[in-house]
C-alpha atoms as a PDB file:
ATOM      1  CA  UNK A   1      48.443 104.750 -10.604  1.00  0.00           C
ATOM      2  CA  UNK A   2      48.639 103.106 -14.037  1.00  0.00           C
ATOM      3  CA  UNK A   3      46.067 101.526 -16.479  1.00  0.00           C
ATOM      4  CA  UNK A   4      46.954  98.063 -16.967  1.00  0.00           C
ATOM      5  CA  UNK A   5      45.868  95.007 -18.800  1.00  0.00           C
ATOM      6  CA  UNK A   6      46.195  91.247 -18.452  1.00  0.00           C
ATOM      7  CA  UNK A   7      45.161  87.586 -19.001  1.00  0.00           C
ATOM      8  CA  UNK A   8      43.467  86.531 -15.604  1.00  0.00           C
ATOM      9  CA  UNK A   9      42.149  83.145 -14.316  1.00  0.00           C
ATOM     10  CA  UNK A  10      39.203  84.206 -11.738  1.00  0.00           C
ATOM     11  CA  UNK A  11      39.821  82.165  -8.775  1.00  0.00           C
ATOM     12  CA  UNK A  12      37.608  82.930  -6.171  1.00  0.00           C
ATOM     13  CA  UNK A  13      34.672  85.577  -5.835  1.00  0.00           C
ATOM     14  CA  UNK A  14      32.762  87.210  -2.911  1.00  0.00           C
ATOM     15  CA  UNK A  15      29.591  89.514  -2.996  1.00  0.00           C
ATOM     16  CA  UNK A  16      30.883  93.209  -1.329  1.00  0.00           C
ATOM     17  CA  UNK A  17      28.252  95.464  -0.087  1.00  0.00           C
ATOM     18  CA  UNK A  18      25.143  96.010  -2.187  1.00  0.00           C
ATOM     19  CA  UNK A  19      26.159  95.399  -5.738  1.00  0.00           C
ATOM     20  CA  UNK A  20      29.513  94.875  -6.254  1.00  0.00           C
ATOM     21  CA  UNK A  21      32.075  91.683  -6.249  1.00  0.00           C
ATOM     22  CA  UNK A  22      35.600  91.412  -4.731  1.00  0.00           C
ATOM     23  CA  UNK A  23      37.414  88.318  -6.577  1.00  0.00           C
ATOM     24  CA  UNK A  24      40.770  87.043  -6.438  1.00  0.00           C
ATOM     25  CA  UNK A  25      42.677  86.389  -9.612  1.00  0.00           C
ATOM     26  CA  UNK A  26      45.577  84.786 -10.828  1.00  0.00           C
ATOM     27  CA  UNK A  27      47.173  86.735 -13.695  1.00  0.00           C
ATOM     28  CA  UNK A  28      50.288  86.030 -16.055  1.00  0.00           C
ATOM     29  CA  UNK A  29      51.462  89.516 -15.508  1.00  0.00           C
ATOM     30  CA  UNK A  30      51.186  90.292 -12.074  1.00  0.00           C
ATOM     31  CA  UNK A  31      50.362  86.337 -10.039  1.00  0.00           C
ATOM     32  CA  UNK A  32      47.880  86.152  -7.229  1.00  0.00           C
ATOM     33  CA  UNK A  33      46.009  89.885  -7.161  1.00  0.00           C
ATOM     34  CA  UNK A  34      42.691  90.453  -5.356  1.00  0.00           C
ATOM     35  CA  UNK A  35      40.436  93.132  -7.153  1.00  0.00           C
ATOM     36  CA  UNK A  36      37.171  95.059  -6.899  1.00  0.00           C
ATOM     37  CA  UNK A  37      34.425  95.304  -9.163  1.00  0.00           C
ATOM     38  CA  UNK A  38      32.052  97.960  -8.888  1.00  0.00           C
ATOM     39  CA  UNK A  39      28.395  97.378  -9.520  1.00  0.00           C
ATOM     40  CA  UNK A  40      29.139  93.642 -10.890  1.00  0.00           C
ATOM     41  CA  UNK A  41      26.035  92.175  -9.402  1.00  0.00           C
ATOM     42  CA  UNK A  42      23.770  94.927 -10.798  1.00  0.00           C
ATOM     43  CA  UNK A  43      21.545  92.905 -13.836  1.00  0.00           C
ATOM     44  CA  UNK A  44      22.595  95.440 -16.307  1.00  0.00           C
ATOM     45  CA  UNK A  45      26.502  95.701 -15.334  1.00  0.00           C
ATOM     46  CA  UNK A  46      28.891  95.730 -17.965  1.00  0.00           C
ATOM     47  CA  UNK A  47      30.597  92.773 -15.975  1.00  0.00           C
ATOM     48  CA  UNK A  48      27.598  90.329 -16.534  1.00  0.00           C
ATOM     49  CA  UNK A  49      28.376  86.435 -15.724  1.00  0.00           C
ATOM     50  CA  UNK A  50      32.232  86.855 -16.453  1.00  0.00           C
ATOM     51  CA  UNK A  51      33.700  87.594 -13.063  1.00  0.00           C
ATOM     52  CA  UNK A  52      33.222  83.508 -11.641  1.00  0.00           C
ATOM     53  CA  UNK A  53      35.714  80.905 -10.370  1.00  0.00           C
ATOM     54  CA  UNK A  54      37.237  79.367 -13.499  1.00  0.00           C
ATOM     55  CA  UNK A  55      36.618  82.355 -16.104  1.00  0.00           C
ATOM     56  CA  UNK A  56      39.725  82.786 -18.464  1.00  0.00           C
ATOM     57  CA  UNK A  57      39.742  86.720 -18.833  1.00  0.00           C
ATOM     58  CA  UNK A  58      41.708  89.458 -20.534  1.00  0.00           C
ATOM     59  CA  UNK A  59      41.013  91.839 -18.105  1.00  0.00           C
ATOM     60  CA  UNK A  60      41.579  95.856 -17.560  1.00  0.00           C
ATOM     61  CA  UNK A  61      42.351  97.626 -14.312  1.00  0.00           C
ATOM     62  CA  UNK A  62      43.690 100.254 -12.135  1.00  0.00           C
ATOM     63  CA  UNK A  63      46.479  99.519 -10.567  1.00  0.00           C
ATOM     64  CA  UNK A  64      48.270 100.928  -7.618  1.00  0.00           C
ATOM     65  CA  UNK A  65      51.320  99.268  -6.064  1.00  0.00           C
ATOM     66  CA  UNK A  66      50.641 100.678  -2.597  1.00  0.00           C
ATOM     67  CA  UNK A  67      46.736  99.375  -2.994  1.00  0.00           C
ATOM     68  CA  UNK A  68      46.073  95.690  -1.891  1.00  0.00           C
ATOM     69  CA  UNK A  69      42.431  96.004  -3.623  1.00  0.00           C
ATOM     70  CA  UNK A  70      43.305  96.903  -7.455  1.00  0.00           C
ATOM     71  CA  UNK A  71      39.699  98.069  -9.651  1.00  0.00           C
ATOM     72  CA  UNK A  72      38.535  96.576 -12.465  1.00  0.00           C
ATOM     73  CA  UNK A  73      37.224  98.651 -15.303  1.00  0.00           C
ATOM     74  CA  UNK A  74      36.608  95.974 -17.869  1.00  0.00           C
ATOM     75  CA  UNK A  75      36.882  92.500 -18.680  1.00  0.00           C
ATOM     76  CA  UNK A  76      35.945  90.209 -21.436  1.00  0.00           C
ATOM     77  CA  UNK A  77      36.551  86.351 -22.104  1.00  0.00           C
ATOM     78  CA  UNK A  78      39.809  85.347 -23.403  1.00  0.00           C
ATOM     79  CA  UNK A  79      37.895  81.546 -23.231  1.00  0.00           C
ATOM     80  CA  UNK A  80      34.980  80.512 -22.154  1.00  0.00           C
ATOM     81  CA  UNK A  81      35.219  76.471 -20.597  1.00  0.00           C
ATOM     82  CA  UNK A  82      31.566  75.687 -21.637  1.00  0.00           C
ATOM     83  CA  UNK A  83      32.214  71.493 -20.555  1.00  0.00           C
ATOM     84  CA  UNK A  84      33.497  72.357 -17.121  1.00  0.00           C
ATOM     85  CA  UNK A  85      30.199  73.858 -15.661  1.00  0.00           C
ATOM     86  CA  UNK A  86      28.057  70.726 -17.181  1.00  0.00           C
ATOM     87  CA  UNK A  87      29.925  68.189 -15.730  1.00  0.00           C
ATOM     88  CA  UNK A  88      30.355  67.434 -12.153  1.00  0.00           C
ATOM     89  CA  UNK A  89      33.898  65.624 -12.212  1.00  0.00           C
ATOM     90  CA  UNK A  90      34.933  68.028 -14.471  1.00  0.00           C
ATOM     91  CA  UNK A  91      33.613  70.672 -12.034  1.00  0.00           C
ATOM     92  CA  UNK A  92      35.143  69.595  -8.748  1.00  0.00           C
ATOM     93  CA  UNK A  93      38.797  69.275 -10.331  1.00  0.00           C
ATOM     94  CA  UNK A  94      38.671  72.160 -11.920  1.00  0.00           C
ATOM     95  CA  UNK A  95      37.741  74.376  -8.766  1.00  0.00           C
ATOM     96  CA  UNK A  96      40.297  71.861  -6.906  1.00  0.00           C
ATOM     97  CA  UNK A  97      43.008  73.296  -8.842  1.00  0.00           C
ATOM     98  CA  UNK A  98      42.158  76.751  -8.576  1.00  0.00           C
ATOM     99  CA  UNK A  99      42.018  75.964  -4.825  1.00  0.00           C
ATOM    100  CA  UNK A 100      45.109  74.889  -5.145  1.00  0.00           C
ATOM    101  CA  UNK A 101      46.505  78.112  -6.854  1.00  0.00           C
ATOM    102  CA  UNK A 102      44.334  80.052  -4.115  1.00  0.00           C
ATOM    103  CA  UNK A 103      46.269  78.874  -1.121  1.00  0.00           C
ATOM    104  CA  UNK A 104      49.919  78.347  -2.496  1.00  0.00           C
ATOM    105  CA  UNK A 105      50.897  81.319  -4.935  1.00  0.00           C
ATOM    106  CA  UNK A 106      51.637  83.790  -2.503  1.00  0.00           C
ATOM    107  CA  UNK A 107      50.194  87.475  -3.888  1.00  0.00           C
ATOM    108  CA  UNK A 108      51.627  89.546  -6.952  1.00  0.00           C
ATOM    109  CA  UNK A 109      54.214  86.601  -7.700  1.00  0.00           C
ATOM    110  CA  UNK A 110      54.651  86.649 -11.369  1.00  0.00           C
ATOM    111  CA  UNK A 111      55.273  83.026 -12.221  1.00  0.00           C
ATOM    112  CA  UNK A 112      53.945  82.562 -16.007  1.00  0.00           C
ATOM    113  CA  UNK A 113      54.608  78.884 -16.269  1.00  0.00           C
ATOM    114  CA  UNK A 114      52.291  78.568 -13.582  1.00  0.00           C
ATOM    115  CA  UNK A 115      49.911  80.535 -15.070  1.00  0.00           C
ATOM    116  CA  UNK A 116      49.880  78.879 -18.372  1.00  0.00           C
ATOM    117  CA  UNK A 117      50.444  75.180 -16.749  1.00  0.00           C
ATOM    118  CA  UNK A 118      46.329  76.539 -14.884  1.00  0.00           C
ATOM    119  CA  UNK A 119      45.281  77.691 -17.965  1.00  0.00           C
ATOM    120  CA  UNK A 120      46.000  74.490 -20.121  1.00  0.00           C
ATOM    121  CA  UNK A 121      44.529  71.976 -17.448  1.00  0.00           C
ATOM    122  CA  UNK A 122      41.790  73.945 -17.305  1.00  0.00           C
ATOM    123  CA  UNK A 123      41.450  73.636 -20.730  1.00  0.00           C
ATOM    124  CA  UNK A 124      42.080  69.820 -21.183  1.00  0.00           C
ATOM    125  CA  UNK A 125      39.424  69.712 -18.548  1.00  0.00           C
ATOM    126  CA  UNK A 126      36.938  71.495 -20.959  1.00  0.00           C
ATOM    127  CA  UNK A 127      37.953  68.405 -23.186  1.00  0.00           C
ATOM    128  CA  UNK A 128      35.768  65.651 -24.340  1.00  0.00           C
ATOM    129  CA  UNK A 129      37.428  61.979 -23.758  1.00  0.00           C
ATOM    130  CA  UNK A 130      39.985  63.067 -20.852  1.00  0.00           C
ATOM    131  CA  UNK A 131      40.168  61.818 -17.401  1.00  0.00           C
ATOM    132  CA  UNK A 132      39.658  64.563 -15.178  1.00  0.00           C
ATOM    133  CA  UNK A 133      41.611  62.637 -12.188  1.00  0.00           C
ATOM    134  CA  UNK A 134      44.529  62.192 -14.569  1.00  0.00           C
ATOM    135  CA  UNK A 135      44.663  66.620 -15.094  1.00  0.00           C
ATOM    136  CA  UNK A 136      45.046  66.576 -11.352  1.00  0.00           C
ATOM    137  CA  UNK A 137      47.686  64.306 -10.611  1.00  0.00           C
ATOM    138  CA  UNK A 138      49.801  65.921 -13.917  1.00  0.00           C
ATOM    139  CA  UNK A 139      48.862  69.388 -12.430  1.00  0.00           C
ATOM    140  CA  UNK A 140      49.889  68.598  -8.618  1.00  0.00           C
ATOM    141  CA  UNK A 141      53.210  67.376 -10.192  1.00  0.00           C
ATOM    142  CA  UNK A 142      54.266  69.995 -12.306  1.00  0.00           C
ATOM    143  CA  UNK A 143      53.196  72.730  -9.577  1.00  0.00           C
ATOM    144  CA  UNK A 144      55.481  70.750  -6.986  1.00  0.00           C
ATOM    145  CA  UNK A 145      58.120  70.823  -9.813  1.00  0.00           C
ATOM    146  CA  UNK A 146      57.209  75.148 -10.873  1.00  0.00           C
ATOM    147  CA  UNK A 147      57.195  75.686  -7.148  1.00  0.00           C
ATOM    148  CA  UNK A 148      60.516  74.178  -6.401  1.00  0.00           C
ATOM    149  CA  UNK A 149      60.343  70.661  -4.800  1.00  0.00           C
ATOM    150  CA  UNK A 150      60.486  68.475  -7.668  1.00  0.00           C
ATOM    151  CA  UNK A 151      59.969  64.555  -6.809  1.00  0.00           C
ATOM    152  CA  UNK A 152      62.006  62.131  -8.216  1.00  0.00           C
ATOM    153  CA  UNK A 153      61.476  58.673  -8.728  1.00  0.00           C
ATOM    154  CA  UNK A 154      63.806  56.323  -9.716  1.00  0.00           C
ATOM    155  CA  UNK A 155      67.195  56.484  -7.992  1.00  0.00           C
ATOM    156  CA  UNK A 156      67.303  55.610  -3.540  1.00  0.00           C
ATOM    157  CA  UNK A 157      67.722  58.603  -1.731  1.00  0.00           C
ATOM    158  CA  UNK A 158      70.229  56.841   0.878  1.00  0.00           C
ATOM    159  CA  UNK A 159      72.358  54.622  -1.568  1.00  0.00           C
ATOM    160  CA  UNK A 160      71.396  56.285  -5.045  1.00  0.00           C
ATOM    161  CA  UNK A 161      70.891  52.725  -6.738  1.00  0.00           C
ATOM    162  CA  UNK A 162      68.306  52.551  -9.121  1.00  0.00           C
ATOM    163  CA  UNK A 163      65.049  51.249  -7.888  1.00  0.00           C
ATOM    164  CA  UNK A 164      64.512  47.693  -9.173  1.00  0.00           C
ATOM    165  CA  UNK A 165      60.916  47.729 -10.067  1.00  0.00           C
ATOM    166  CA  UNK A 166      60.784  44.348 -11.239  1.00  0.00           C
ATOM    167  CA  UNK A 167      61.673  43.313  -8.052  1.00  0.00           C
ATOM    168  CA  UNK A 168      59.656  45.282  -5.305  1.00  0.00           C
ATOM    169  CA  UNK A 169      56.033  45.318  -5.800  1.00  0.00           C
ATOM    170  CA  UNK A 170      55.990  48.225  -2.843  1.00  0.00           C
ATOM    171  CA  UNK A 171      58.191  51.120  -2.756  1.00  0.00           C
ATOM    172  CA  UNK A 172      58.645  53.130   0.363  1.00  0.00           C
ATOM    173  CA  UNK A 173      58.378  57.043  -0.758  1.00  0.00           C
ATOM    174  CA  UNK A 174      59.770  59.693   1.630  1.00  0.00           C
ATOM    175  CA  UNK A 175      57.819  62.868   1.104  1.00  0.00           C
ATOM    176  CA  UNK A 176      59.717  65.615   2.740  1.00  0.00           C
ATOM    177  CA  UNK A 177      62.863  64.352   0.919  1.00  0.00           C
ATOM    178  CA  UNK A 178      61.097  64.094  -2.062  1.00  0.00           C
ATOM    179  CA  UNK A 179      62.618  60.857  -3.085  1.00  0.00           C
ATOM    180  CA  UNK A 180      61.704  56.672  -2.745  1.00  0.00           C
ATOM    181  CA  UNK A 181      64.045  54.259  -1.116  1.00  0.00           C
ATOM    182  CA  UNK A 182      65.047  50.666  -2.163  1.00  0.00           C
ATOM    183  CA  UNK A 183      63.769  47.646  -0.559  1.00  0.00           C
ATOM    184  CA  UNK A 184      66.665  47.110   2.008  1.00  0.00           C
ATOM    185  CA  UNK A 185      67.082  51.371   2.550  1.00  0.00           C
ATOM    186  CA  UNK A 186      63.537  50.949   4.159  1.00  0.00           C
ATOM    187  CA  UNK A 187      64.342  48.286   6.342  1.00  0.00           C
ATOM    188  CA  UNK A 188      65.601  51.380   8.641  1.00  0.00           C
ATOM    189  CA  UNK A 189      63.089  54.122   8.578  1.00  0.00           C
ATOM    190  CA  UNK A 190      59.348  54.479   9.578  1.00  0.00           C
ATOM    191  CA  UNK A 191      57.545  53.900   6.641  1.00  0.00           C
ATOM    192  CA  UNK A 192      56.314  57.716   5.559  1.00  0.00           C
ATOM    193  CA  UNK A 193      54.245  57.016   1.951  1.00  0.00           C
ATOM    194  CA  UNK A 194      53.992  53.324   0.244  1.00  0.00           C
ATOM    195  CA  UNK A 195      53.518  52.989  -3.447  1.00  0.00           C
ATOM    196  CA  UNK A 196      53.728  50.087  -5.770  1.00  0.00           C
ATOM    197  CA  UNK A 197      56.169  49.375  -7.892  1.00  0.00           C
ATOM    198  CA  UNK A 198      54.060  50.146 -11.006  1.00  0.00           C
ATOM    199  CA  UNK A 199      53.147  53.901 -10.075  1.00  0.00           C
ATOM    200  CA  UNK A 200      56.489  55.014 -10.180  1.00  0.00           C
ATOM    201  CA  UNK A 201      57.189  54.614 -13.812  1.00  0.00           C
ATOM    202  CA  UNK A 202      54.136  56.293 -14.881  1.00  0.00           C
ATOM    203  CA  UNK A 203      54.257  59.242 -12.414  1.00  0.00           C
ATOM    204  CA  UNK A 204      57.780  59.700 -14.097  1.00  0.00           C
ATOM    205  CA  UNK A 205      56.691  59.544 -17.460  1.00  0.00           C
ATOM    206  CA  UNK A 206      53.590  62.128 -16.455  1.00  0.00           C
ATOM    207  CA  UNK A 207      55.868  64.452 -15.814  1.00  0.00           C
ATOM    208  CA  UNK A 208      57.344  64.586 -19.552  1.00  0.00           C
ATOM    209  CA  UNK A 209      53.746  64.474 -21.551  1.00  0.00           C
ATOM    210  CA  UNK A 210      51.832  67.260 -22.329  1.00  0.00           C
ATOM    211  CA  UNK A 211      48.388  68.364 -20.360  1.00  0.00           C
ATOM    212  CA  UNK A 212      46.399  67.101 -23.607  1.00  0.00           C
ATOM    213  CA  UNK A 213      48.560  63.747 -23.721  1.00  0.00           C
ATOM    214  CA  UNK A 214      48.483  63.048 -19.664  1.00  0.00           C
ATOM    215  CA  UNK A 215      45.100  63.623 -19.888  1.00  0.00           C
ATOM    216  CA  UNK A 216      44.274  60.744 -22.134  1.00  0.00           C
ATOM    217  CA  UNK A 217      46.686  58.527 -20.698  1.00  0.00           C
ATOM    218  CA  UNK A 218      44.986  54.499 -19.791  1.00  0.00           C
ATOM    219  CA  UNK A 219      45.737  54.140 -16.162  1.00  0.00           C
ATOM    220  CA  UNK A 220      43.880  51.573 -13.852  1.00  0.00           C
ATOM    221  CA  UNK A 221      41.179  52.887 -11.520  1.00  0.00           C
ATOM    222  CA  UNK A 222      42.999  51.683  -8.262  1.00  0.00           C
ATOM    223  CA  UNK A 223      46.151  52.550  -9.493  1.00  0.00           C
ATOM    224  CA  UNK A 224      45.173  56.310 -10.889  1.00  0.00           C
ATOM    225  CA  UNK A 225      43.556  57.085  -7.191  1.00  0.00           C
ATOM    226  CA  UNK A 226      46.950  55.864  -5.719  1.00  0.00           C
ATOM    227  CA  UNK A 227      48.426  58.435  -7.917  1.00  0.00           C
ATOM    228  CA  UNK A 228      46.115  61.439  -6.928  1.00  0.00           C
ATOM    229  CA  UNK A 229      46.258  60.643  -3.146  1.00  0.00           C
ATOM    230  CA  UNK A 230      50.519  60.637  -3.194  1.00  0.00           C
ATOM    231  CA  UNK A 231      49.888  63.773  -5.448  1.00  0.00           C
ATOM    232  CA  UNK A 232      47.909  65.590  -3.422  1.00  0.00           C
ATOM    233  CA  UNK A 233      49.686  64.915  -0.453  1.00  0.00           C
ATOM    234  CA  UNK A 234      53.241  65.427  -1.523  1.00  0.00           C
ATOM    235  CA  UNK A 235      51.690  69.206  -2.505  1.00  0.00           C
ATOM    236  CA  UNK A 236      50.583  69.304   1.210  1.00  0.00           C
ATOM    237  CA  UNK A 237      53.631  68.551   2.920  1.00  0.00           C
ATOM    238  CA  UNK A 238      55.771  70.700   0.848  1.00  0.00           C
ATOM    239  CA  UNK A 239      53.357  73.701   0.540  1.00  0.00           C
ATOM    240  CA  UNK A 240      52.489  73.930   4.150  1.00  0.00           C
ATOM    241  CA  UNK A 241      49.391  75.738   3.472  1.00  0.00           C
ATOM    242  CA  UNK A 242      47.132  72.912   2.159  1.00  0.00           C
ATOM    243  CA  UNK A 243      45.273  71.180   4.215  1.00  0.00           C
ATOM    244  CA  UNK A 244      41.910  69.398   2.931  1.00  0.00           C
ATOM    245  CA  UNK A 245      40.536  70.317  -1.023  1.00  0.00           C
ATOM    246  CA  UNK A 246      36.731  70.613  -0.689  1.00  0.00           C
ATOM    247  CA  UNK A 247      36.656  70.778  -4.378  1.00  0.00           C
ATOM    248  CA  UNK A 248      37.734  66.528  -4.218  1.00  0.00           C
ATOM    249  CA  UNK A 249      34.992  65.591  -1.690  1.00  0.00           C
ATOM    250  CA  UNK A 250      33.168  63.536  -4.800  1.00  0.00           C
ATOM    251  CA  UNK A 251      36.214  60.937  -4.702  1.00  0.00           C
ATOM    252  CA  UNK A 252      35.158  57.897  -3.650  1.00  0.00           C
ATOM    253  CA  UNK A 253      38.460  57.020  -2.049  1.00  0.00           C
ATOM    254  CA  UNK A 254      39.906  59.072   0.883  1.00  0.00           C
ATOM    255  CA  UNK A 255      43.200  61.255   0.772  1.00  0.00           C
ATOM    256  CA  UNK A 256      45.450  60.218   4.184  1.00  0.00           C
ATOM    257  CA  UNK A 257      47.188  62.839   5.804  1.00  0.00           C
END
């Protein structure tokens, strides 16, 4: 058993027996780890308010690599997201992407881009002036792209021309191939995902820009929930262990399967 410490993103936490809290975190040292925290719940526990979904801790613990439950001894914020709690959009992305994080890192896989990709949404969340729809749909991306399945979006998949967006106000998107096809490369296939012309330029150009910069970014209503819905369900496909994100339920426009 050693005595480690770490940066930790609280992701989820459950009351255990009388006075204590079990919560699952995702750290930059050691990924997805579930841990114990005796007497958290008691009113005069060193722990206080710090071990809830979203907290941004440095925390200290016991670890033991034969132990799926690790202990917590201390923990104390590394930043405290005072915006996200007030602000109900704000809120329900926020939790969506530590959702997210719940059900796809698998556990004690180290994978620090991911980490720090959470941590700076989270923060740009916590932002005044940002469009909290916008942090999804540049999160969901780069996850796909940390995770392995990278979508592209400007050469066919079948004949590798270049998409002529001037020309086709609809593009046919295959998600499990993780690639669009040109107007007569469609004529073949059942259509899988349909996108307009116009999204495909700036989900490419989402991918380059900052968490700050994609958050401030002027897309159109319509257009930005066309974006989140191919987001979030290009992450389902390819994940294979998301299914719905009760985090999104306050979107007004419904994610197909």
């Amino acid at each position: 058993m050693s005595i480690e410490k770490t940066e930790a993103v609280v992701l989820r936490a459950v009351n255990y027996r009388d006075s204590s809290k079990i919560v699952t975190l995702y750290t930059r040292r050691y990924g997805k780890m579930s841990a114990i925290a005796k007497g958290a719940r008691n009113p005069k526990s060193k722990f206080g308010s710090l071990l809830q979904p979203l907290n941004y801790l440095q925390i200290v613990f016991y670890r033991r690599e034969s132990r799926q439950l690790q202990y917590i001894s201390s923990s104390e914020f590394v930043r405290y997201f005072k915006s996200l709690t007030s602000d109900m959009d704000r809120l329900s992305v926020a939790m969506a992407l530590v959702e997210i994080v719940n059900r796809v890192m698998h556990d004690e896989e180290e994978n620090e881009k991911i980490f720090q990709l959470l941590v700076d949404s989270l923060a740009v969340l916590d932002m005044p002036e940002t469009s909290p729809e916008n942090v999804f749909i540049h999160f969901g991306l780069h996850m796909a792209i940390e995770l392995g399945f990278a979508p592209a979006f400007r050469s066919c998949l079948r004949c590798g021309n270049r998409i002529d967006l001037e020309k086709e106000r609809r593009v046919c998107y295959v998600i499990e191939k993780g690639g669009p096809l040109c107007e007569k490369c469609a004529v073949s296939i059942n259509i899988d995902f349909l996108l307009s012309g116009s999204a495909l330029p700036i989900l490419e150009s989402l991918v380059r820009l900052s968490p700050a910069v994609a958050a401030k970014a002027k897309i159109e209503p319509a257009l930005r929930n066309e974006l989140r819905d191919f987001v979030f369900v290009y992450l389902k496909r390819h994940s294979g262990s998301l299914k719905e994100l009760k985090s999104l339920q306050f979107m007004a426009a419904s994610i197909p399967g």
